[in-house]
N, C-alpha and C. Protein backbone atom coordinates (compact mmCIF):
# COMPACT_ATOMS: atom_id res chain seq x y z
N UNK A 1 53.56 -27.87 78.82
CA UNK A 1 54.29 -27.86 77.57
C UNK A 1 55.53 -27.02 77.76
N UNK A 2 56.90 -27.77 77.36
CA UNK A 2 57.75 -26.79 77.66
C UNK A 2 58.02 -25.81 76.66
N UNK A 3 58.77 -24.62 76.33
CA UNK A 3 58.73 -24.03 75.54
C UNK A 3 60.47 -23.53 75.45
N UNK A 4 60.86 -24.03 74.19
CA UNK A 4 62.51 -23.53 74.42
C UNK A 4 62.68 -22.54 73.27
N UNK A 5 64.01 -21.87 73.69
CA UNK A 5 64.80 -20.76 73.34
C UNK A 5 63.67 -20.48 71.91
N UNK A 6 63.75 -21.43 70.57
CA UNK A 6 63.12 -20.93 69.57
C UNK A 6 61.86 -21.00 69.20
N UNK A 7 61.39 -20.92 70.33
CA UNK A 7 60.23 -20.95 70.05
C UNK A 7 59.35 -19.63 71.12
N UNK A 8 60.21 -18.99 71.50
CA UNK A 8 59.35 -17.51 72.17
C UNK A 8 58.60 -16.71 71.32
N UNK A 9 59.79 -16.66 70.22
CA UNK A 9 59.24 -15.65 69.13
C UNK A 9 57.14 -16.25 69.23
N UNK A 10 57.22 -17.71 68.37
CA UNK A 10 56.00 -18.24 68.30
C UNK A 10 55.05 -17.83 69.53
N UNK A 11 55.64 -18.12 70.79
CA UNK A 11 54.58 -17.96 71.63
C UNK A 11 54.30 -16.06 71.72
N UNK A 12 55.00 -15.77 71.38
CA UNK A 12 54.91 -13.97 71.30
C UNK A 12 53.99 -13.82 70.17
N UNK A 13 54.00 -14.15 69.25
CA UNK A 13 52.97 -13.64 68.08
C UNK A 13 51.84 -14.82 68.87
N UNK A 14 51.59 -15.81 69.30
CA UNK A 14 50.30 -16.16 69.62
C UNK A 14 49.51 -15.16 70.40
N UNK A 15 50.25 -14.85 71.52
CA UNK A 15 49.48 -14.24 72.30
C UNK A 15 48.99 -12.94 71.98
N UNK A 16 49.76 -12.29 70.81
CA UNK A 16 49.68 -11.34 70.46
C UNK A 16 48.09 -11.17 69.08
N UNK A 17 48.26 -12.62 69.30
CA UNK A 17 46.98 -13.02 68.34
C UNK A 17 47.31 -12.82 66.60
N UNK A 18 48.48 -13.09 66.55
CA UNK A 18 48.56 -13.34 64.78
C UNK A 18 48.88 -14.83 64.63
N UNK A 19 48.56 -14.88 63.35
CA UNK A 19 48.29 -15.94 62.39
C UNK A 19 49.56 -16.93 62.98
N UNK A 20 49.16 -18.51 62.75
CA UNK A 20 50.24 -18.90 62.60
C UNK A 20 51.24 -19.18 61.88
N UNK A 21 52.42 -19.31 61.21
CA UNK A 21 53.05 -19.29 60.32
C UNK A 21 52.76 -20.75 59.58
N UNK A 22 53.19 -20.19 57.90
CA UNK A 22 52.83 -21.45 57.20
C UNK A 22 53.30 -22.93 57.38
N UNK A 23 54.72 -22.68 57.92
CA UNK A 23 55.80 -23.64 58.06
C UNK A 23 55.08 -24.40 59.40
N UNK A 24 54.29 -23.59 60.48
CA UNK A 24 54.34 -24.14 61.47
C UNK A 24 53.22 -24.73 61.30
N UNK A 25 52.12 -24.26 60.18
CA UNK A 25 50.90 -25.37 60.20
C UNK A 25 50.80 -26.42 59.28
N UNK A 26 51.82 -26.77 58.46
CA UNK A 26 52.02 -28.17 57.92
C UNK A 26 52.40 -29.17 58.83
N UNK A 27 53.14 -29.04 59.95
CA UNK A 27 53.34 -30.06 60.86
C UNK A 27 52.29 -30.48 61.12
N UNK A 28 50.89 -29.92 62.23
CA UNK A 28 50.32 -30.80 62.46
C UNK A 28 49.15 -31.65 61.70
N UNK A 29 49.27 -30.82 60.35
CA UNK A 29 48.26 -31.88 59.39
C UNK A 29 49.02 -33.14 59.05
N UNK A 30 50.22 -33.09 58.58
CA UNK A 30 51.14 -34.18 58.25
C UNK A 30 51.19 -35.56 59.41
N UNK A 31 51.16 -34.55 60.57
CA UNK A 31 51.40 -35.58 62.05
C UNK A 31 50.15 -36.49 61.90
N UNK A 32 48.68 -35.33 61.95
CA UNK A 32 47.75 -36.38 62.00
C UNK A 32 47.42 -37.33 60.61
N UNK A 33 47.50 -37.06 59.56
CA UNK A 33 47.52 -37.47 58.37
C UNK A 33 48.18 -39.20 58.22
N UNK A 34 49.44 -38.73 58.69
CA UNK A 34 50.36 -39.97 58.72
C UNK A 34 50.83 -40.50 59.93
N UNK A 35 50.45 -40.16 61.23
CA UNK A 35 50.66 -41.30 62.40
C UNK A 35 49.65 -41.15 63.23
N UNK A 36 49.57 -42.00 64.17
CA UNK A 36 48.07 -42.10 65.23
C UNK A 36 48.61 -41.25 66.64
N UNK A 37 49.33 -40.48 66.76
CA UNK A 37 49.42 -39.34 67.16
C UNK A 37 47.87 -38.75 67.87
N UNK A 38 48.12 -38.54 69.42
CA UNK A 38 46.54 -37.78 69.47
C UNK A 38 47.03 -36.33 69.67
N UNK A 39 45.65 -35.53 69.48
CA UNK A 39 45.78 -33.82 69.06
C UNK A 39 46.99 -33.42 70.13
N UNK A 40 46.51 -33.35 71.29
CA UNK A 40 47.10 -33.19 72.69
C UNK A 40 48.74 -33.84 72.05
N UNK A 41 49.22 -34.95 71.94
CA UNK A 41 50.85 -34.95 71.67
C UNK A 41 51.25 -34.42 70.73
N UNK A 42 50.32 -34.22 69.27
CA UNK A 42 50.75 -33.58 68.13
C UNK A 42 50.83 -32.23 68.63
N UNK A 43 49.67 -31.40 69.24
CA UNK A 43 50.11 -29.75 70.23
C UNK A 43 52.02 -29.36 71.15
N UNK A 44 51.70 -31.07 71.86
CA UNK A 44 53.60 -30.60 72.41
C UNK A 44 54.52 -31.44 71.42
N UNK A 45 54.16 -31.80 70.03
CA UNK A 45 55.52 -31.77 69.58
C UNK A 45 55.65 -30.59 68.37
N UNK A 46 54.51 -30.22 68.19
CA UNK A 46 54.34 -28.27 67.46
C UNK A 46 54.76 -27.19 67.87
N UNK A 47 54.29 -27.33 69.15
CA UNK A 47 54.35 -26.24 70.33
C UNK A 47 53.59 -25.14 70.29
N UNK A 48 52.39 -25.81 69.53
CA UNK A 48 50.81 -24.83 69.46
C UNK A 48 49.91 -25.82 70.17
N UNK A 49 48.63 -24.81 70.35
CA UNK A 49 47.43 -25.18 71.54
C UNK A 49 47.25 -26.28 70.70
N UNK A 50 46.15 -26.99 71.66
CA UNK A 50 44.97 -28.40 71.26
C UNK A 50 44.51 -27.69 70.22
N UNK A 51 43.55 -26.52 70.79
CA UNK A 51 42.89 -26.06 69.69
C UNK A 51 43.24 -25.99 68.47
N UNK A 52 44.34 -25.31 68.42
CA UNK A 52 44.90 -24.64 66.69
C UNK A 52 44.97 -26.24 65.94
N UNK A 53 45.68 -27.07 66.30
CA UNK A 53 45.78 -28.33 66.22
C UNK A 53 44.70 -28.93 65.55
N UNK A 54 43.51 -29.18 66.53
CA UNK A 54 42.58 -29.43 65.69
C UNK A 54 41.75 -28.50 64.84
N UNK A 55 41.72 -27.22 64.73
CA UNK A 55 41.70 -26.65 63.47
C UNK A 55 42.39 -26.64 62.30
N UNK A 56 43.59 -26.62 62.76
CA UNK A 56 44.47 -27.30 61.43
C UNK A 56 44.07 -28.72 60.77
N UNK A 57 43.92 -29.36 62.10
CA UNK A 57 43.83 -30.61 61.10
C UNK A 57 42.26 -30.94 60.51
N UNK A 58 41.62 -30.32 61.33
CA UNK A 58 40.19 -30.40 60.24
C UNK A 58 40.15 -29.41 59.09
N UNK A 59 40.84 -28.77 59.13
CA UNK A 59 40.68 -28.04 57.69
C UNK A 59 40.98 -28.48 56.71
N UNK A 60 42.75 -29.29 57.39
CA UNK A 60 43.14 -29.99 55.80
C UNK A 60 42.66 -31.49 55.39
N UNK A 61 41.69 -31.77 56.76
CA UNK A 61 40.77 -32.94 55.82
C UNK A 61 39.33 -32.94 54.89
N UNK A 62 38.96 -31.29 55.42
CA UNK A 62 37.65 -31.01 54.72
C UNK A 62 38.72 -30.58 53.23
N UNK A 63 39.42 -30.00 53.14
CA UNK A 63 40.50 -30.01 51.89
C UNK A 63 40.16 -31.03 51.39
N UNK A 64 40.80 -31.80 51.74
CA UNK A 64 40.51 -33.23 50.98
C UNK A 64 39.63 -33.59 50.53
N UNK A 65 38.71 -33.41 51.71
CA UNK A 65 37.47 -33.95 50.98
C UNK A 65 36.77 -33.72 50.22
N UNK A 66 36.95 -32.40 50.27
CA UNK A 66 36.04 -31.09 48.81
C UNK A 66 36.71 -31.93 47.57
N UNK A 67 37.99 -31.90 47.30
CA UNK A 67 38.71 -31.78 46.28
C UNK A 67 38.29 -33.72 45.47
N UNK A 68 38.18 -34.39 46.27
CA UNK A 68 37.65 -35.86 45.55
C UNK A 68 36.46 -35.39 45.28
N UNK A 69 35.45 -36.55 44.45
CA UNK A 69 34.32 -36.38 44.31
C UNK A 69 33.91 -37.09 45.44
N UNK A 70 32.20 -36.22 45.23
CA UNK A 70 31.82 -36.13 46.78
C UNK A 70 30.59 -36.53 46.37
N UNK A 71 30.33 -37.00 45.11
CA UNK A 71 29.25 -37.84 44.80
C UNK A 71 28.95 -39.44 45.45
N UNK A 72 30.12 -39.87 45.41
CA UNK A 72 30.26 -41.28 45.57
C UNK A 72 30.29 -41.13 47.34
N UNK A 73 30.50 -40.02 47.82
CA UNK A 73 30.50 -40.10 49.54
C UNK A 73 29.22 -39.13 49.88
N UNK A 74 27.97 -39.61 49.36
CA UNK A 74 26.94 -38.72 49.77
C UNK A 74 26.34 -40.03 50.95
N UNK A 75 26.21 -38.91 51.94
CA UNK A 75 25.29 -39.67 53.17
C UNK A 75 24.03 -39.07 53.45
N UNK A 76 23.33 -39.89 54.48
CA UNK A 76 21.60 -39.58 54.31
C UNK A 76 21.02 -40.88 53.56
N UNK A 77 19.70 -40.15 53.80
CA UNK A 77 18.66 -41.14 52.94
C UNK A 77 19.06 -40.43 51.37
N UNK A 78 18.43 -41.05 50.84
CA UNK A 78 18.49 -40.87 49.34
C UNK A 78 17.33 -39.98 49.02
N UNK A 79 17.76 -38.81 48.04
CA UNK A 79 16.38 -38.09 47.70
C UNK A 79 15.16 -38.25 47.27
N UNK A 80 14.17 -38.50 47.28
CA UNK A 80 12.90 -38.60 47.32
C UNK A 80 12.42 -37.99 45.67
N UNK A 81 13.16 -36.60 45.59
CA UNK A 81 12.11 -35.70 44.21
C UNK A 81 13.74 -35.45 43.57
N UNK A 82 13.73 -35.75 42.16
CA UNK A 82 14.89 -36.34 41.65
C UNK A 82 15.11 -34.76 40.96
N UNK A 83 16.05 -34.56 40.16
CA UNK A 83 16.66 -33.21 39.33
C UNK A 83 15.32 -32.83 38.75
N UNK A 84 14.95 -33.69 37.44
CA UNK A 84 13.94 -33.72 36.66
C UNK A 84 12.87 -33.04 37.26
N UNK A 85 12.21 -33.76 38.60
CA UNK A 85 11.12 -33.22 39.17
C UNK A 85 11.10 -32.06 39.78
N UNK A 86 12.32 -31.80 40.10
CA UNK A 86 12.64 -30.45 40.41
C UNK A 86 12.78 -29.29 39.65
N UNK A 87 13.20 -29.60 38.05
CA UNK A 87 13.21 -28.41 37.38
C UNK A 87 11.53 -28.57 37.22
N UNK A 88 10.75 -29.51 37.30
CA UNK A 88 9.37 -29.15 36.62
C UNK A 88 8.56 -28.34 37.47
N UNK A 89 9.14 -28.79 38.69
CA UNK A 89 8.16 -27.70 40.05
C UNK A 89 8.52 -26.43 39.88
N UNK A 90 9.73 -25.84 39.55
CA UNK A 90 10.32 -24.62 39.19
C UNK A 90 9.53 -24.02 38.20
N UNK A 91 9.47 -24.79 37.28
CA UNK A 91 8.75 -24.57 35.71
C UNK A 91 6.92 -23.68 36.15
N UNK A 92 6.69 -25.35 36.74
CA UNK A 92 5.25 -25.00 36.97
C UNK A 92 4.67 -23.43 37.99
N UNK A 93 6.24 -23.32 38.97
CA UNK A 93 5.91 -22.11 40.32
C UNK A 93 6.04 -20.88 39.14
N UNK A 94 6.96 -21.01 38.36
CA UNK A 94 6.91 -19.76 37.65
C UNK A 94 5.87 -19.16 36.62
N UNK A 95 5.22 -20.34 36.22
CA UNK A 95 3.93 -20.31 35.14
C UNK A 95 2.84 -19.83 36.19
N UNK A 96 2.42 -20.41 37.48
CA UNK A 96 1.47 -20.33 38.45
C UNK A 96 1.66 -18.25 38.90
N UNK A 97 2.72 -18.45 39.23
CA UNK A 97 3.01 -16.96 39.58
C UNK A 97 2.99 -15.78 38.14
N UNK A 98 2.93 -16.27 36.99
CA UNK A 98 2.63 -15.59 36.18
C UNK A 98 1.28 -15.19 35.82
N UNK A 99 0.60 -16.05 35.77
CA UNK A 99 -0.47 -16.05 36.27
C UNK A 99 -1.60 -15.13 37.11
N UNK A 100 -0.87 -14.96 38.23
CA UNK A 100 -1.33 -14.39 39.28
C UNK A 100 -2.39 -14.92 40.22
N UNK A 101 -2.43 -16.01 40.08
CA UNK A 101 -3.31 -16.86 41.27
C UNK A 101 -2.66 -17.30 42.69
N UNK A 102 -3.16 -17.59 43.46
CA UNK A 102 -2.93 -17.88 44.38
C UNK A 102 -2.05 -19.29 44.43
N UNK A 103 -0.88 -19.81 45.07
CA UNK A 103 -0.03 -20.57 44.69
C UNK A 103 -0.40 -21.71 46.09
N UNK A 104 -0.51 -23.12 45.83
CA UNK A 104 -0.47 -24.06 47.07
C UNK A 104 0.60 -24.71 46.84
N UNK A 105 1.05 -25.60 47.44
CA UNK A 105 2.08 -26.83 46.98
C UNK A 105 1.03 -27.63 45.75
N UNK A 106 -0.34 -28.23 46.85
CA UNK A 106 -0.84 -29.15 45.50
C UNK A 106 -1.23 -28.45 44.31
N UNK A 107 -0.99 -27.28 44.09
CA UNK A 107 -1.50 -26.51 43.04
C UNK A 107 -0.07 -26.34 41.92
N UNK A 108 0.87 -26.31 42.76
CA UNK A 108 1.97 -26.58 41.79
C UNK A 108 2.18 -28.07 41.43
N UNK A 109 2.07 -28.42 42.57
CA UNK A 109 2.49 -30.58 42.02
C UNK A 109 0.99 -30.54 40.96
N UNK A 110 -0.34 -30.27 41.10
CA UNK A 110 -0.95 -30.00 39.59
C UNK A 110 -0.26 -29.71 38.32
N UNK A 111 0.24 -28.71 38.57
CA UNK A 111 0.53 -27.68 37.05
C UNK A 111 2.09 -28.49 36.35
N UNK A 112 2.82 -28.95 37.76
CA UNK A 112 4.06 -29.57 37.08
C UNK A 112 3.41 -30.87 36.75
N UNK A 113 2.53 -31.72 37.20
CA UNK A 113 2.06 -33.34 36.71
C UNK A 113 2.71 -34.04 37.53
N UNK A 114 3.02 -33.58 38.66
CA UNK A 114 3.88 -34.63 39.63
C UNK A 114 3.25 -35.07 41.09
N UNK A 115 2.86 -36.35 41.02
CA UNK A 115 2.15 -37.08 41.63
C UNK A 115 2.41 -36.89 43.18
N UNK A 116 1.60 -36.91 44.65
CA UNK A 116 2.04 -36.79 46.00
C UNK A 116 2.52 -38.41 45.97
N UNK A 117 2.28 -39.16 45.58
CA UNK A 117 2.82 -39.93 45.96
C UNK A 117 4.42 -40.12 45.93
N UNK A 118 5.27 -39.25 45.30
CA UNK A 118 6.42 -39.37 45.24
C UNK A 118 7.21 -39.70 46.14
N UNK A 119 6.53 -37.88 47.21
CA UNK A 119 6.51 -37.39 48.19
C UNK A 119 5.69 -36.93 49.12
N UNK A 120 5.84 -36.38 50.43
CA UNK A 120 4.79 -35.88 50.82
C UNK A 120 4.93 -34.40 50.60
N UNK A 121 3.72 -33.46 50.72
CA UNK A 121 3.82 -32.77 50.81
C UNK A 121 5.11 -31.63 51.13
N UNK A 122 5.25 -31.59 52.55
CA UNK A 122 6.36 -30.76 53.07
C UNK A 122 7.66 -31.47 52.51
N UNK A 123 7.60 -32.41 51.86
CA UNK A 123 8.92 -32.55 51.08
C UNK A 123 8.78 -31.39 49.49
N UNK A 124 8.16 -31.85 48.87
CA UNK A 124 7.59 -30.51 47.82
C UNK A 124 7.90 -29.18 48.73
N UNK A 125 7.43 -28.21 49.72
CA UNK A 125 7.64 -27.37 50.21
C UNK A 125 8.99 -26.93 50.39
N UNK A 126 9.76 -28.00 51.83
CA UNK A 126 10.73 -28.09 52.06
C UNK A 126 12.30 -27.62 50.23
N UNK A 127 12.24 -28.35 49.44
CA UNK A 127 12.65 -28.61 47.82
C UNK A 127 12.39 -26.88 48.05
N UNK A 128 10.86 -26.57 47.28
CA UNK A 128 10.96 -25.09 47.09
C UNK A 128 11.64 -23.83 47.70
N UNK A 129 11.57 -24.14 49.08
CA UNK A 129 12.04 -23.41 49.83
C UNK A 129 14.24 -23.55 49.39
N UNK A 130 14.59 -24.53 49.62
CA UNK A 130 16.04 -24.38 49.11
C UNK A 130 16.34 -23.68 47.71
N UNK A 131 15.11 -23.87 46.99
CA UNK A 131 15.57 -23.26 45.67
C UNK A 131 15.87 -21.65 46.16
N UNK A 132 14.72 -21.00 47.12
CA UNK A 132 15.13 -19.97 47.05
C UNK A 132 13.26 -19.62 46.79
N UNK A 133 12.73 -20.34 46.81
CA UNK A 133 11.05 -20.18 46.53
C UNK A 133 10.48 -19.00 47.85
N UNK A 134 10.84 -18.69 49.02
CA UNK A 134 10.61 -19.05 49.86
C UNK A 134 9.60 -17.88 50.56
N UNK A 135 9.74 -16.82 49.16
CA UNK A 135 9.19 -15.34 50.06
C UNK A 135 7.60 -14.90 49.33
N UNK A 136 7.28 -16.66 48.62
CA UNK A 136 5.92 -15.62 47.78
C UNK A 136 4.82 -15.58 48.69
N UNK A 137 4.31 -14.70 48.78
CA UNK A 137 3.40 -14.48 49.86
C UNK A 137 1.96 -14.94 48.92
N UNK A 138 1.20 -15.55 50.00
CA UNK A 138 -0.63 -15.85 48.47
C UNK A 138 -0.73 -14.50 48.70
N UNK A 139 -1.67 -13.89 47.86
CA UNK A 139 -2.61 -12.66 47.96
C UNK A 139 -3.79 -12.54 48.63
N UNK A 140 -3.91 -11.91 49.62
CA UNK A 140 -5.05 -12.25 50.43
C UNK A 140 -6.18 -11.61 49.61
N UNK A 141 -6.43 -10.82 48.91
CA UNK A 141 -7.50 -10.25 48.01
C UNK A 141 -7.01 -11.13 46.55
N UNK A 142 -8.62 -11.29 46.09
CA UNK A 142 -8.38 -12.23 44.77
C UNK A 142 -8.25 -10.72 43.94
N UNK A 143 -7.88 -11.44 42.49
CA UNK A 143 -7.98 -10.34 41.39
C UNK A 143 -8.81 -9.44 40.95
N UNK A 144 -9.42 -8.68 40.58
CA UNK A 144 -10.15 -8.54 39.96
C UNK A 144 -10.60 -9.10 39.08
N UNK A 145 -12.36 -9.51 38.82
CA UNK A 145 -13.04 -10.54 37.71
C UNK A 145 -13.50 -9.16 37.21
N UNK A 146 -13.93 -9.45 35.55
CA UNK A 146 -14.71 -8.49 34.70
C UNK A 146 -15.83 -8.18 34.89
N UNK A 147 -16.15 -8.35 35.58
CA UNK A 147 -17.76 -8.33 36.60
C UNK A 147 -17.30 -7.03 37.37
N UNK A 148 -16.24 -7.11 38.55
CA UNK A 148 -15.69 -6.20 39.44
C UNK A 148 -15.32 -5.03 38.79
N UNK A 149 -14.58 -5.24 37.65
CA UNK A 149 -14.09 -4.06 37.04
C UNK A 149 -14.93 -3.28 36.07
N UNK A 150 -15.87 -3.85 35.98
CA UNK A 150 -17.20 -3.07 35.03
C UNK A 150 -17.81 -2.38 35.80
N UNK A 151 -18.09 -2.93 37.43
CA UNK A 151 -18.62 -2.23 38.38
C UNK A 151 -17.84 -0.94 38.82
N UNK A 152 -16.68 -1.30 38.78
CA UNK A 152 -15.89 0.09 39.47
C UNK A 152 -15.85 0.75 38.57
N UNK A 153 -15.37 0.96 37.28
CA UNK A 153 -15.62 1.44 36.03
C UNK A 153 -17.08 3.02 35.82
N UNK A 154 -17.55 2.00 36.37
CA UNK A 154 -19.91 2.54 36.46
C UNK A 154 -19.57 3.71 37.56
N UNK A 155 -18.82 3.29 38.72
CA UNK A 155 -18.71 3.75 40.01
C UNK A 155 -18.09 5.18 40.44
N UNK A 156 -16.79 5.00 39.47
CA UNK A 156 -15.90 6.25 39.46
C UNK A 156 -16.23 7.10 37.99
């Protein structure tokens, strides 16, 4: 890549490791945006690396892409356990944990009314866990029954 008279300054702050200037990173989003230009020729007509290049230009297409709706461009399979079923598993983990019993998956798909057949299992799990479900530990000792506590009661 050759590098002339005005453009030292640029290669001096690269190496020096600062930012690139604003002016200089609209070129190569524009280049790739609007001609078939590959990274490598859009780099020597910038007179920045491959790299920066394609960081620039993937940034300003994830730009883009955030900014449309991103409903209509969802990829994957399609979800399995819909909004609805999801606030009810929420519903039901928080009633279960109030409680104080010991918590399963099928013990919540019980309490919410939501059938395995939806899903399987580790899909229910998997769901909880994104909510943020992810740290209840069961209790390895059950509660105390009124039986237990009449006894300790006698005891102490």
């Amino acid at each position: 890549m050759l590098i002339g008279q005005g453009n030292k300054e640029l290669l001096r702050s690269w190496c020096l490791g600062e930012k690139i200037p604003a002016k200089q990173r609209v070129k190569p989003s524009f280049f790739k945006e609007n001609t078939r230009f590959s990274l490598r020729e859009i780099a020597q007509i910038c007179h920045i690396s491959n790299s920066s290049v394609a960081r620039i230009s993937h940034l300003s297409t994830t730009r883009t892409s955030l900014s449309t709706n991103s409903s209509s461009r969802k990829v994957g399979w399609p979800r399995k356990i819909t909004e609805r079923d999801g606030r009810a598993l929420c519903r039901a983990l928080e009633r279960l944990q109030a409680g104080g019993a010991n918590m399963t998956v099928k013990n919540v798909l019980k309490e919410s009314e939501t059938s395995l057949k939806v899903a399987h299992r580790l899909t229910f799990s998997r769901f909880l866990n994104e909510k943020g479900y992810v740290y209840f530990v069961a209790r390895r000792k059950g509660l105390v029954s009124e039986k237990g506590r009449k006894l300790r009661l006698k005891y102490a």
